[in-house]
PDB file of N, CA and C in Angstrom:
ATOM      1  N   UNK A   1      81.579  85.231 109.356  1.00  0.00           N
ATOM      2  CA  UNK A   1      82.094  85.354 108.002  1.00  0.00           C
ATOM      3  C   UNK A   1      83.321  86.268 108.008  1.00  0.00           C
ATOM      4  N   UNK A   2      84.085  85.729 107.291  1.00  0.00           N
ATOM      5  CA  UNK A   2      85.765  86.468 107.497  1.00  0.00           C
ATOM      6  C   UNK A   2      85.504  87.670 106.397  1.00  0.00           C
ATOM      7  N   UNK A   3      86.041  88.882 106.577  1.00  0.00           N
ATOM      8  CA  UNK A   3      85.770  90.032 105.561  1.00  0.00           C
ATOM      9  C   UNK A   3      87.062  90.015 104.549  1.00  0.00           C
ATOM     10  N   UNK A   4      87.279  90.425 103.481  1.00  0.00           N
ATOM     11  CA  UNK A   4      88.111  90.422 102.553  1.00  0.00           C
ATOM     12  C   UNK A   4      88.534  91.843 102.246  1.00  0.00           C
ATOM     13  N   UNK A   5      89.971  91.930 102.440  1.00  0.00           N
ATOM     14  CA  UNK A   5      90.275  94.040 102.701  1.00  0.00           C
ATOM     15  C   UNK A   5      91.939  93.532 101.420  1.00  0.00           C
ATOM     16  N   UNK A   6      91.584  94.584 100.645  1.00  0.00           N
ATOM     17  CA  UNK A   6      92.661  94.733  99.973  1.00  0.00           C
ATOM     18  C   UNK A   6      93.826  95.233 100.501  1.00  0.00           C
ATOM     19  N   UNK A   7      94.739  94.020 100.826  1.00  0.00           N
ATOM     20  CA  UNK A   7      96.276  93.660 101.337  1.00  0.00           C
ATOM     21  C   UNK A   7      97.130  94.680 101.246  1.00  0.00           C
ATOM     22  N   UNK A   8      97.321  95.021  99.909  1.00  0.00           N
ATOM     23  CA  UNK A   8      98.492  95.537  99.135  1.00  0.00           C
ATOM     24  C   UNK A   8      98.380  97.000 100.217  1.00  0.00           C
ATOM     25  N   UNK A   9     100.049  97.455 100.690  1.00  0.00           N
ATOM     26  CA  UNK A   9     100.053  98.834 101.036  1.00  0.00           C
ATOM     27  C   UNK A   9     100.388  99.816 100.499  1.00  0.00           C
ATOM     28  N   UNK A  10      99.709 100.709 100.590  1.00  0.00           N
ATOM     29  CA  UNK A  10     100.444 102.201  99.982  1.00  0.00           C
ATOM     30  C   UNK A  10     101.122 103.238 100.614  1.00  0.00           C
ATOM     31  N   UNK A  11     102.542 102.877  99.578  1.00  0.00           N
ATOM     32  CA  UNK A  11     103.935 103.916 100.023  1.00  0.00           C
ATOM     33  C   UNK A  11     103.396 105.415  99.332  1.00  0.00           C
ATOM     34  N   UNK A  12     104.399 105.903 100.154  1.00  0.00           N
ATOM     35  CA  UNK A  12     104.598 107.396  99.893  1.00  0.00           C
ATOM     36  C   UNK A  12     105.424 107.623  98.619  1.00  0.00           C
ATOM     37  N   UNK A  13     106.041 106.668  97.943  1.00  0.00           N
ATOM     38  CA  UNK A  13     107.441 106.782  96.371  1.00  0.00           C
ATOM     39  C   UNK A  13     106.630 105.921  95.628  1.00  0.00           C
ATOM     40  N   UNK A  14     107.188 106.201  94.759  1.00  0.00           N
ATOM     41  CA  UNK A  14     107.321 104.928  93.469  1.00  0.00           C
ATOM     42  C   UNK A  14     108.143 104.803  92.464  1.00  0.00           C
ATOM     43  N   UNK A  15     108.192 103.643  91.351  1.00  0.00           N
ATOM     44  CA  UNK A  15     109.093 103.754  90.867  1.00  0.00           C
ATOM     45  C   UNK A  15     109.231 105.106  89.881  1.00  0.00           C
ATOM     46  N   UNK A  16     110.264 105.278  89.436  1.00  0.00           N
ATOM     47  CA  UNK A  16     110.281 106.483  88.742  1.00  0.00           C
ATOM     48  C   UNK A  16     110.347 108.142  89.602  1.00  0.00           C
ATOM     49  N   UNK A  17     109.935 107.965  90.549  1.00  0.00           N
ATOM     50  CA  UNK A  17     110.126 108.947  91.832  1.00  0.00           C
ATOM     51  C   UNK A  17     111.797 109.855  92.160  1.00  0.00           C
ATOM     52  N   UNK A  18     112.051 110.646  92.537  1.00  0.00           N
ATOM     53  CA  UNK A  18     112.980 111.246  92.470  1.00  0.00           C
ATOM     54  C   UNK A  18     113.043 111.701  94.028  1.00  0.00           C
ATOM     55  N   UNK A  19     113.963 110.823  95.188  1.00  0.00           N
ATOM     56  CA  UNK A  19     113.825 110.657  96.411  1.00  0.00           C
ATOM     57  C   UNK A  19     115.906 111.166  97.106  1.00  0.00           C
ATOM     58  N   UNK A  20     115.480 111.289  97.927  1.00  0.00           N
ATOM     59  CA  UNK A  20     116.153 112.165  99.172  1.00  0.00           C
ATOM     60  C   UNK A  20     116.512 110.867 100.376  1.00  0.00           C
ATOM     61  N   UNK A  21     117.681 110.659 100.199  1.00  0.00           N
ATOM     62  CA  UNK A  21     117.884 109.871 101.493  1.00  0.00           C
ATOM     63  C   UNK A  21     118.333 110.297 102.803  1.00  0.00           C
ATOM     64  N   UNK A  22     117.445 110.440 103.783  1.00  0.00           N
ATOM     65  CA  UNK A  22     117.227 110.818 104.795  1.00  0.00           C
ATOM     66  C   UNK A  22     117.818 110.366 106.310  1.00  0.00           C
ATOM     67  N   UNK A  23     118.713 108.837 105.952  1.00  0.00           N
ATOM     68  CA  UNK A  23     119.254 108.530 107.028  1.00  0.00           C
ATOM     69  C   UNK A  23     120.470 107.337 106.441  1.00  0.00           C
ATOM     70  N   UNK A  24     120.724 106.929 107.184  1.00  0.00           N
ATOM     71  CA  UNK A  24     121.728 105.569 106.675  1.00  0.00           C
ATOM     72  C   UNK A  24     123.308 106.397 106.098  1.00  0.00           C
ATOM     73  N   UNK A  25     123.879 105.439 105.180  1.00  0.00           N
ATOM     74  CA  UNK A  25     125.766 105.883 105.063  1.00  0.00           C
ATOM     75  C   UNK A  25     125.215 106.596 103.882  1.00  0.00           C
ATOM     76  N   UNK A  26     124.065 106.732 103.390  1.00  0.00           N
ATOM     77  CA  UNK A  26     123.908 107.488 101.775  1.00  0.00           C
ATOM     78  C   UNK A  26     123.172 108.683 102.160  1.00  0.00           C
ATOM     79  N   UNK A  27     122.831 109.627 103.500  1.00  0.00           N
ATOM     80  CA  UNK A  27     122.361 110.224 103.854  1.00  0.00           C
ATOM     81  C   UNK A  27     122.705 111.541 103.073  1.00  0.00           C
ATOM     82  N   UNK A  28     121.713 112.004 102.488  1.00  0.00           N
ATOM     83  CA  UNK A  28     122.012 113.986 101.712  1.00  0.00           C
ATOM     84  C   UNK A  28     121.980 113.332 100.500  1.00  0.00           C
ATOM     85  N   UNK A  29     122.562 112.229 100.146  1.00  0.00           N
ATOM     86  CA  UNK A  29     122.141 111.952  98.520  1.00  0.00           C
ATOM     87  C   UNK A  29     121.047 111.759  97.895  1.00  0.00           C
ATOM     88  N   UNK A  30     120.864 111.945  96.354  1.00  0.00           N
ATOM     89  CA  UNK A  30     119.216 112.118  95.653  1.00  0.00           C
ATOM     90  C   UNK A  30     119.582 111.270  94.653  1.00  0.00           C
ATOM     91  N   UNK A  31     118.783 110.250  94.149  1.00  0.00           N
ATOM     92  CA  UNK A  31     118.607 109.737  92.954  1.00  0.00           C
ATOM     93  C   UNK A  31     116.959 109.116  92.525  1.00  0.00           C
ATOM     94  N   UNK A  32     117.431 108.642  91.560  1.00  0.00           N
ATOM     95  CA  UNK A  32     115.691 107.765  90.779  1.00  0.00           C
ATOM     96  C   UNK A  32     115.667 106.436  91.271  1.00  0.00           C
ATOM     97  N   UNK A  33     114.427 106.388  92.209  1.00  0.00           N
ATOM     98  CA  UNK A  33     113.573 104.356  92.336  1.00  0.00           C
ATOM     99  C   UNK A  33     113.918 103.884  90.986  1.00  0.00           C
ATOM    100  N   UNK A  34     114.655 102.879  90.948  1.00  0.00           N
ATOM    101  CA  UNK A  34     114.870 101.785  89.987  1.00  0.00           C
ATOM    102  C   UNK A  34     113.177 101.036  89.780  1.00  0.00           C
ATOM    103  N   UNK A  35     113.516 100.317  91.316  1.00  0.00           N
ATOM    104  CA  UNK A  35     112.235  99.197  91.225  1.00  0.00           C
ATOM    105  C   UNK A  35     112.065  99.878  93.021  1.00  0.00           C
ATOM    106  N   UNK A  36     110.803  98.848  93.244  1.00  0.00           N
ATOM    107  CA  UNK A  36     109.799  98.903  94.719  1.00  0.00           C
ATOM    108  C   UNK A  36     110.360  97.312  94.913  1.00  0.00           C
ATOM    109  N   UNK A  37     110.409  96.990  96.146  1.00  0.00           N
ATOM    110  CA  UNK A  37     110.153  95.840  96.798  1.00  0.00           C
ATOM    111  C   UNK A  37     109.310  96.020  98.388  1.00  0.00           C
ATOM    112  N   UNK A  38     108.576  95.416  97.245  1.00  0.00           N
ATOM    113  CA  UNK A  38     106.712  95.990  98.330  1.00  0.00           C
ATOM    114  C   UNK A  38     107.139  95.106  98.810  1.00  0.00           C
ATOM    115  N   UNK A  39     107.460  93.953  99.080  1.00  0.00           N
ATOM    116  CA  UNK A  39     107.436  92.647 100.085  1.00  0.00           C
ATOM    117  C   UNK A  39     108.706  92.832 101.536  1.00  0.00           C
ATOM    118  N   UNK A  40     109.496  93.513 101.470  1.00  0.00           N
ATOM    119  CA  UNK A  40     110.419  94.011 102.130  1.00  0.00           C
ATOM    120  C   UNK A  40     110.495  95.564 102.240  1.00  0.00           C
ATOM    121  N   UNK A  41     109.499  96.245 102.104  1.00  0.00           N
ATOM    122  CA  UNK A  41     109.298  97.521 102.063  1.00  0.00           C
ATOM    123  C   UNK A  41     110.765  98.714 101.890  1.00  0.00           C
ATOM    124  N   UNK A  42     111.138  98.400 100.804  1.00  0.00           N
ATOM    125  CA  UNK A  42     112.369  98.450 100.246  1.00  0.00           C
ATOM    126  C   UNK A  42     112.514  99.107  99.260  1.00  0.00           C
ATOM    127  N   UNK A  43     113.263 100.234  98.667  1.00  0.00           N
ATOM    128  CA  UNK A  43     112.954 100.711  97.179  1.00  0.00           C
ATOM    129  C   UNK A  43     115.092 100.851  96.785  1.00  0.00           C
ATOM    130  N   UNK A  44     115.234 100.452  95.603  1.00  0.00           N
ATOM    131  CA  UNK A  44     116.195 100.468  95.325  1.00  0.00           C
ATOM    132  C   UNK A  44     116.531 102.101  94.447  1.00  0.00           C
ATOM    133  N   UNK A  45     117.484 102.442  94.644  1.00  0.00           N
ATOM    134  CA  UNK A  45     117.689 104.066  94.250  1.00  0.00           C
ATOM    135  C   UNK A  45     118.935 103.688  93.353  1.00  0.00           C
ATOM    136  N   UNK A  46     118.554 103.992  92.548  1.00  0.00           N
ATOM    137  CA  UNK A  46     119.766 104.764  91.059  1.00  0.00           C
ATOM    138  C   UNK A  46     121.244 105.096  91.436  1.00  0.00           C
ATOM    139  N   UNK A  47     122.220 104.356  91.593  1.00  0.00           N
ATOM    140  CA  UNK A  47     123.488 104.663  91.985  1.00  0.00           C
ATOM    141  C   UNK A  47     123.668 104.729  93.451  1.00  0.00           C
ATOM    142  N   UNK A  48     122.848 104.371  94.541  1.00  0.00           N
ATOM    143  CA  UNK A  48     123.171 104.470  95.667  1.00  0.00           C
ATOM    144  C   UNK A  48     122.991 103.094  96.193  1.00  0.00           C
ATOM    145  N   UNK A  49     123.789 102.935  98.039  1.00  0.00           N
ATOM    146  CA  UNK A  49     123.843 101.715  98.053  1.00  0.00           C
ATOM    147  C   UNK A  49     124.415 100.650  97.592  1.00  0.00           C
ATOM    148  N   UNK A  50     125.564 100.678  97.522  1.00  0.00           N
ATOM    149  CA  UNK A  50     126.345  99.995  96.232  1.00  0.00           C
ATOM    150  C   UNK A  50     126.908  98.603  96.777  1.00  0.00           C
ATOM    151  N   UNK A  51     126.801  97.602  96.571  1.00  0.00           N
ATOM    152  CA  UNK A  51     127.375  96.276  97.392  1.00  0.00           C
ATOM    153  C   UNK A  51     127.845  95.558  96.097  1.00  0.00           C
ATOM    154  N   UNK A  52     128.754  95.118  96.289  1.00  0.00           N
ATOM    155  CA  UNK A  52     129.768  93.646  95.887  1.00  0.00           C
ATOM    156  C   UNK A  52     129.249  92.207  96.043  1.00  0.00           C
ATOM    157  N   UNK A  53     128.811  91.934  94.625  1.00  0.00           N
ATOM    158  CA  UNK A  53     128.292  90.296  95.254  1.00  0.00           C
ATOM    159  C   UNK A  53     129.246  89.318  94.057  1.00  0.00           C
ATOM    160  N   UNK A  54     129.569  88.294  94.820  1.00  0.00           N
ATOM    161  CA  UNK A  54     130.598  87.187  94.006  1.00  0.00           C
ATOM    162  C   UNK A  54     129.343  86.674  93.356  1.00  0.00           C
ATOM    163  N   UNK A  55     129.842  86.468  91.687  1.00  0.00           N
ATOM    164  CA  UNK A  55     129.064  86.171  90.472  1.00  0.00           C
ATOM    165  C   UNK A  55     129.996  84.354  90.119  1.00  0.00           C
ATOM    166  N   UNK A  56     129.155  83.460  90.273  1.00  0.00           N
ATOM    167  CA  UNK A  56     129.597  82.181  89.982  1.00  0.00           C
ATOM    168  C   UNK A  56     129.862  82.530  87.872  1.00  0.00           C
ATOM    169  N   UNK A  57     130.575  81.450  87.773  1.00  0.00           N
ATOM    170  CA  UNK A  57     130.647  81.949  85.834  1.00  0.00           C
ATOM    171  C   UNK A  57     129.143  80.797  85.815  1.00  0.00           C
ATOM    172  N   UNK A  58     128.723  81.738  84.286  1.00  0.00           N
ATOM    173  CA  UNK A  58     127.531  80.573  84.046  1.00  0.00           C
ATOM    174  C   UNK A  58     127.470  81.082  82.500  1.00  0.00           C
ATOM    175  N   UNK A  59     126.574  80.302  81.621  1.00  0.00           N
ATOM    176  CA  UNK A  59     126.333  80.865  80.443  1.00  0.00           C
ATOM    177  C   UNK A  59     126.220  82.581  79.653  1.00  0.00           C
ATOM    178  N   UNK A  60     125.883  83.449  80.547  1.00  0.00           N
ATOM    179  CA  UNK A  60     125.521  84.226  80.524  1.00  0.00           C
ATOM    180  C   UNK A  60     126.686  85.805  81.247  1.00  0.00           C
ATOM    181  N   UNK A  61     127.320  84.992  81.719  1.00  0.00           N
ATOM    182  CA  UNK A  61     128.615  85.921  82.307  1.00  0.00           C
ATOM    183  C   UNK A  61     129.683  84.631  82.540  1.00  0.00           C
ATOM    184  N   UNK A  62     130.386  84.108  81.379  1.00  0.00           N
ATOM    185  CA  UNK A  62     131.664  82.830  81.816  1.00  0.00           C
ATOM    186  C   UNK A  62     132.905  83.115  82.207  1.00  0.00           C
ATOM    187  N   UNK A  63     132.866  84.471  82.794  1.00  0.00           N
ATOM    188  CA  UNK A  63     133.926  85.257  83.498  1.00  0.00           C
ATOM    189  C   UNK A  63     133.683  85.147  84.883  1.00  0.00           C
ATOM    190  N   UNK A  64     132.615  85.619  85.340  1.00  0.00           N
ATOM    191  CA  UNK A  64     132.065  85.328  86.564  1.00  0.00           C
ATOM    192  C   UNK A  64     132.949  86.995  87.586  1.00  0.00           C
ATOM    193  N   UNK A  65     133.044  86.158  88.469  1.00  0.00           N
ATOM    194  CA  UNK A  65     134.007  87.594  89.738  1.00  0.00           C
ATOM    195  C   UNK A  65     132.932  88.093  90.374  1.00  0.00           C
ATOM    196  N   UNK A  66     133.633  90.046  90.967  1.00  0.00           N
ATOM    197  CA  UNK A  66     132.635  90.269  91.623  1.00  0.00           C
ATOM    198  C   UNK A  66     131.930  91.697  91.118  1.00  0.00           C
ATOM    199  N   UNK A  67     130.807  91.756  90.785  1.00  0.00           N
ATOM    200  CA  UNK A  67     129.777  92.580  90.560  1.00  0.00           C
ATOM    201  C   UNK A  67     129.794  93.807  91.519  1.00  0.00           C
ATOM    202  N   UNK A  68     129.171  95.129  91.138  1.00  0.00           N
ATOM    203  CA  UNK A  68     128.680  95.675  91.873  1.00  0.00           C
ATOM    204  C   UNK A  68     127.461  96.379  91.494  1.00  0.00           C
ATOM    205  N   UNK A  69     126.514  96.282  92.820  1.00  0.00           N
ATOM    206  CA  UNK A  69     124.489  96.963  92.120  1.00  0.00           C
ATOM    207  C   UNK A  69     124.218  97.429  93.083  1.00  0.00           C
ATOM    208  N   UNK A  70     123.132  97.780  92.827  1.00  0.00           N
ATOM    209  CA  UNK A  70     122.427  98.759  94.125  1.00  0.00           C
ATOM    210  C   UNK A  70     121.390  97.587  94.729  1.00  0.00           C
ATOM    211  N   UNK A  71     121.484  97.927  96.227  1.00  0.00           N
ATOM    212  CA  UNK A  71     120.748  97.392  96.943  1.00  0.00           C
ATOM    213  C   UNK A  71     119.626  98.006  97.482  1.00  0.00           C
ATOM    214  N   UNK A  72     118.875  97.784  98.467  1.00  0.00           N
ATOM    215  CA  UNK A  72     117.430  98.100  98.909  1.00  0.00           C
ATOM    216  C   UNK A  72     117.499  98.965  99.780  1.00  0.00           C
ATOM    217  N   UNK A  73     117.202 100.038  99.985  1.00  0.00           N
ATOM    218  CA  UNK A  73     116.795 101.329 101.189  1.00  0.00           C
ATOM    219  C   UNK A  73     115.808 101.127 101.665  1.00  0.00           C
ATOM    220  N   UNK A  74     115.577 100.992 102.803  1.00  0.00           N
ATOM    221  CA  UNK A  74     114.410 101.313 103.232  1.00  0.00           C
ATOM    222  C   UNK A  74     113.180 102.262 103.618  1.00  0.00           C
ATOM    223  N   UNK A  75     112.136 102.254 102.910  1.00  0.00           N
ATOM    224  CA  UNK A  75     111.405 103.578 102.241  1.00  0.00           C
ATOM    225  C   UNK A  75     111.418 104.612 103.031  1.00  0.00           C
ATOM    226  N   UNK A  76     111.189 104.201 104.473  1.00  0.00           N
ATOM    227  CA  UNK A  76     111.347 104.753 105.674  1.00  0.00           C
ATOM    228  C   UNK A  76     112.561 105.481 106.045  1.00  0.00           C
ATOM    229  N   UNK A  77     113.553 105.391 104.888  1.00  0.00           N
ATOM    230  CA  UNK A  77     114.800 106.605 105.372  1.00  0.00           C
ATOM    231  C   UNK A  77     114.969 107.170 104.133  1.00  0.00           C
ATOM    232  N   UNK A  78     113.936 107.434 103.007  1.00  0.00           N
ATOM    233  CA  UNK A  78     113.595 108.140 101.696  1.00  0.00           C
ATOM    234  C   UNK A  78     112.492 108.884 102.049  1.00  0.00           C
ATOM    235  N   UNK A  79     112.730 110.436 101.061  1.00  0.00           N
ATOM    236  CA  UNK A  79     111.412 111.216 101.593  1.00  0.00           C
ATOM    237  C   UNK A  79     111.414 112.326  99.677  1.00  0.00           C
ATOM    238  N   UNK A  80     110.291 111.572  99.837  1.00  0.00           N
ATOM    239  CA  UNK A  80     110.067 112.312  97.812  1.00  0.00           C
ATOM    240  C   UNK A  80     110.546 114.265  98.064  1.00  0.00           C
ATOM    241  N   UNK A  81     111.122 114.160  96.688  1.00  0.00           N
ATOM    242  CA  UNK A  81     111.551 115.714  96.119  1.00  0.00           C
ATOM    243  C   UNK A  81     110.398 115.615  95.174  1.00  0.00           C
ATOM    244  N   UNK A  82     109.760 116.838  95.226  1.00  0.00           N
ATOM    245  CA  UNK A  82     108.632 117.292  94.548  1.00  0.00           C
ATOM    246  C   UNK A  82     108.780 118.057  93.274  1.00  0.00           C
ATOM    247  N   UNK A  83     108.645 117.230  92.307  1.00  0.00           N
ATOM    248  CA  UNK A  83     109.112 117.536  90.636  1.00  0.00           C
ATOM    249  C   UNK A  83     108.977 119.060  90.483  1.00  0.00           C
ATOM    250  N   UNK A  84     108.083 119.841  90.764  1.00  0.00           N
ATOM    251  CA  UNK A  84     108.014 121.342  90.953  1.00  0.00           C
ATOM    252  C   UNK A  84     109.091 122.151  91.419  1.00  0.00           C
ATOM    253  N   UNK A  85     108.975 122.315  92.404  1.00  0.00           N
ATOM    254  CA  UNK A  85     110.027 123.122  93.448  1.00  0.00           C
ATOM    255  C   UNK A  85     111.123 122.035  93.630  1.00  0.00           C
ATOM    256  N   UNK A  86     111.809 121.049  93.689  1.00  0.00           N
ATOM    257  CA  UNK A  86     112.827 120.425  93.894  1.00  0.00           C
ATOM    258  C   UNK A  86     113.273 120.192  95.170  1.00  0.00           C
ATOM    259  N   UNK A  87     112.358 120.392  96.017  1.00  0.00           N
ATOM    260  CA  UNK A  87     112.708 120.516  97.407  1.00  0.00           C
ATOM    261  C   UNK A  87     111.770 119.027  98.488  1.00  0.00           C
ATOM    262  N   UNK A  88     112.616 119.147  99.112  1.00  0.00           N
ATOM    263  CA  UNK A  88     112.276 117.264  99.381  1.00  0.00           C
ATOM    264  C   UNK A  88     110.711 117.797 100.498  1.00  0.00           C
ATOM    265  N   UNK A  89     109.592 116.766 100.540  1.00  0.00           N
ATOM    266  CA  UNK A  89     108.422 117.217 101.197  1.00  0.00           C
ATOM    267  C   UNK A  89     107.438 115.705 101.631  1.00  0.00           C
ATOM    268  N   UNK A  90     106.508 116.182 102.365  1.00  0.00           N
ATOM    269  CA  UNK A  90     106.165 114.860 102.862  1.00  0.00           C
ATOM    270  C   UNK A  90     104.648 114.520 101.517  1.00  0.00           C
ATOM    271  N   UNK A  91     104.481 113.440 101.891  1.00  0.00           N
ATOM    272  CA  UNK A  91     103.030 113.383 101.145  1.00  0.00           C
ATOM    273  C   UNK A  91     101.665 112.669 101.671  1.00  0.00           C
ATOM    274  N   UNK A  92     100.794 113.187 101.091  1.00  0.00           N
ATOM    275  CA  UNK A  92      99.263 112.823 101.541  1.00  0.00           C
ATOM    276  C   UNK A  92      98.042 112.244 100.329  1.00  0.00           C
ATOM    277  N   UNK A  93      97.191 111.991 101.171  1.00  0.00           N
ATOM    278  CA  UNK A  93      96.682 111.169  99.696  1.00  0.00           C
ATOM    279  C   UNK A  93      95.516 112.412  99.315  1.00  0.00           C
ATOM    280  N   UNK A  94      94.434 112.182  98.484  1.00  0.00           N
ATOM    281  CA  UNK A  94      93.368 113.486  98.340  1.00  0.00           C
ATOM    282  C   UNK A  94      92.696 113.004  97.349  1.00  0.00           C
ATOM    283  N   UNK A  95      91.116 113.243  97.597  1.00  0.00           N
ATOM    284  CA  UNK A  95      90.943 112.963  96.037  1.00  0.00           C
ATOM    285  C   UNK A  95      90.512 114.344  95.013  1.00  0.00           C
ATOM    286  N   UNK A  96      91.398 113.953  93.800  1.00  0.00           N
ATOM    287  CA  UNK A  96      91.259 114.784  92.702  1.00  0.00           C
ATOM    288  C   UNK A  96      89.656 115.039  92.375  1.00  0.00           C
ATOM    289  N   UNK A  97      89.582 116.111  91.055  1.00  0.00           N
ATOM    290  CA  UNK A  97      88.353 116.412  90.626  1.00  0.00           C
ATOM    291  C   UNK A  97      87.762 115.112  89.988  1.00  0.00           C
ATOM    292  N   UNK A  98      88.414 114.186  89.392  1.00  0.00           N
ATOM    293  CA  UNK A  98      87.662 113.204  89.470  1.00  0.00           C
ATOM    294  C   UNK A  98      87.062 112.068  90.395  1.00  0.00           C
ATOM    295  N   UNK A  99      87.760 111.831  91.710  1.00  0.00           N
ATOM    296  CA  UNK A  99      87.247 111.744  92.811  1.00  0.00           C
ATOM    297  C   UNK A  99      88.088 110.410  92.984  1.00  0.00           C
ATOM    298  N   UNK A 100      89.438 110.177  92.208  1.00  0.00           N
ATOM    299  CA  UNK A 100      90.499 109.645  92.380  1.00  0.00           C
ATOM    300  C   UNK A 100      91.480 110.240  93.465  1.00  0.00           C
ATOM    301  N   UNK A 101      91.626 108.572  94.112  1.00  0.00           N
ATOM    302  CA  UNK A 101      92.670 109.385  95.220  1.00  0.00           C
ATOM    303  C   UNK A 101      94.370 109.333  94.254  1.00  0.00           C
ATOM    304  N   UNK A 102      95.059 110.674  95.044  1.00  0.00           N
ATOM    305  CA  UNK A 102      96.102 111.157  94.110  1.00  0.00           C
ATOM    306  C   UNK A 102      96.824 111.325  95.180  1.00  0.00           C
ATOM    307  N   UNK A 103      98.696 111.197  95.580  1.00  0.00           N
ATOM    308  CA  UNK A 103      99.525 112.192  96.126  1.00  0.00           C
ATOM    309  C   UNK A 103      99.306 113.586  96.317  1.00  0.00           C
ATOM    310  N   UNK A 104     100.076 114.182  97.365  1.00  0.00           N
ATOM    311  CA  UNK A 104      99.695 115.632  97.006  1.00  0.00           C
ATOM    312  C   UNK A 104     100.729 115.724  97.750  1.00  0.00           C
ATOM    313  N   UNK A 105     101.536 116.922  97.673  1.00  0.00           N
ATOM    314  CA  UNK A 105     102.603 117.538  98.585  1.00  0.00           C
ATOM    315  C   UNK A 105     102.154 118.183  99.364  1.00  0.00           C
ATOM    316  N   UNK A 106     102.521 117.974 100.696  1.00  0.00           N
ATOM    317  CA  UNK A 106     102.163 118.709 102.084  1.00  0.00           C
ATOM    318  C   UNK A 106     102.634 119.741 101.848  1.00  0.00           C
ATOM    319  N   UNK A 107     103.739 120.412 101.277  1.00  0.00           N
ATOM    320  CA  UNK A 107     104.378 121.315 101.521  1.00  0.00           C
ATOM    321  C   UNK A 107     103.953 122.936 100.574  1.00  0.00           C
ATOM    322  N   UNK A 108     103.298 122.256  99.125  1.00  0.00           N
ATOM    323  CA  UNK A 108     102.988 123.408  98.688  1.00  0.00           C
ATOM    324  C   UNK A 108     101.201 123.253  97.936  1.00  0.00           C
ATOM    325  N   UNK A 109     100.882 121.659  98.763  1.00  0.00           N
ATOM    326  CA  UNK A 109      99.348 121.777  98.745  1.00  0.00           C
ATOM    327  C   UNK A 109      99.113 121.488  97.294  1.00  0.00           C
ATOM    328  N   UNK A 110      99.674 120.482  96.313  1.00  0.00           N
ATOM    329  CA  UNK A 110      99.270 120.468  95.098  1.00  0.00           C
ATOM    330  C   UNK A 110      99.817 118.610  94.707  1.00  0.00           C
ATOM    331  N   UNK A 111      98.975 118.478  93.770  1.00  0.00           N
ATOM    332  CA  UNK A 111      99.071 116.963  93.193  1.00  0.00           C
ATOM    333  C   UNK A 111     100.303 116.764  92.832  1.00  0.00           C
ATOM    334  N   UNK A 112     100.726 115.012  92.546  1.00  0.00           N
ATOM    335  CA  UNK A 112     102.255 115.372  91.998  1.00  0.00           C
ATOM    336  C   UNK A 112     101.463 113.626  91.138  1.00  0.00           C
ATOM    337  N   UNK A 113     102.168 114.518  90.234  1.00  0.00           N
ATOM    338  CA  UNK A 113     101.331 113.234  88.836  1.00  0.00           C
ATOM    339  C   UNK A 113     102.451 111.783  89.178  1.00  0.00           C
TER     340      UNK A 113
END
């Protein structure tokens, strides 16, 4: 009998997160997760990453040209700033007093909502 294990993985960010880029051409810069792309383990950051894509005209833009948005980082060169102290730190999971597992900052040992 084949066993059934819940797929989905759990990152260290999320959206709304306030992250530190740690490697790549955007390296030392900080901004906010837009969105997650769990399927490409990917998180798009708030003003960073910036690429040019040619926009065909269509109903909705009949100007068309070329755009510019943020593209995908990979989570793996992002490392969360801890809403408290502001200082970038790793994270772990724990469970709270209700016996929910929660984030916690390695660095100063406390939950991060």
């Amino acid at each position: 009998m084949e066993r059934k294990f819940n797929k989905q993985k759990k990152y260290h960010i999320k959206t709304g997160d306030m992250v530190l880029v740690i490697a790549g051409d955007e390296k030392g810069k900080k901004g906010k997760v837009i969105k997650m792309l769990t399927e490409k383990d990917r998180a798009i950051v708030e003003g960073l990453n910036i690429v040019k894509r040619h926009v065909k005209p269509s109903a909705t833009n009949p100007q068309g040209g070329i755009v510019e948005k943020e593209a995908g980082i990979h989570i793996s060169n992002l490392m969360l700033i801890d809403p408290k102290t502001g200082e970038p730190t790793r994270t772990g999971r724990r469970r709270n007093d209700k016996g929910k597992l929660q984030r916690y900052s390695k660095k100063t040992n406390e939950f991060i909502q």
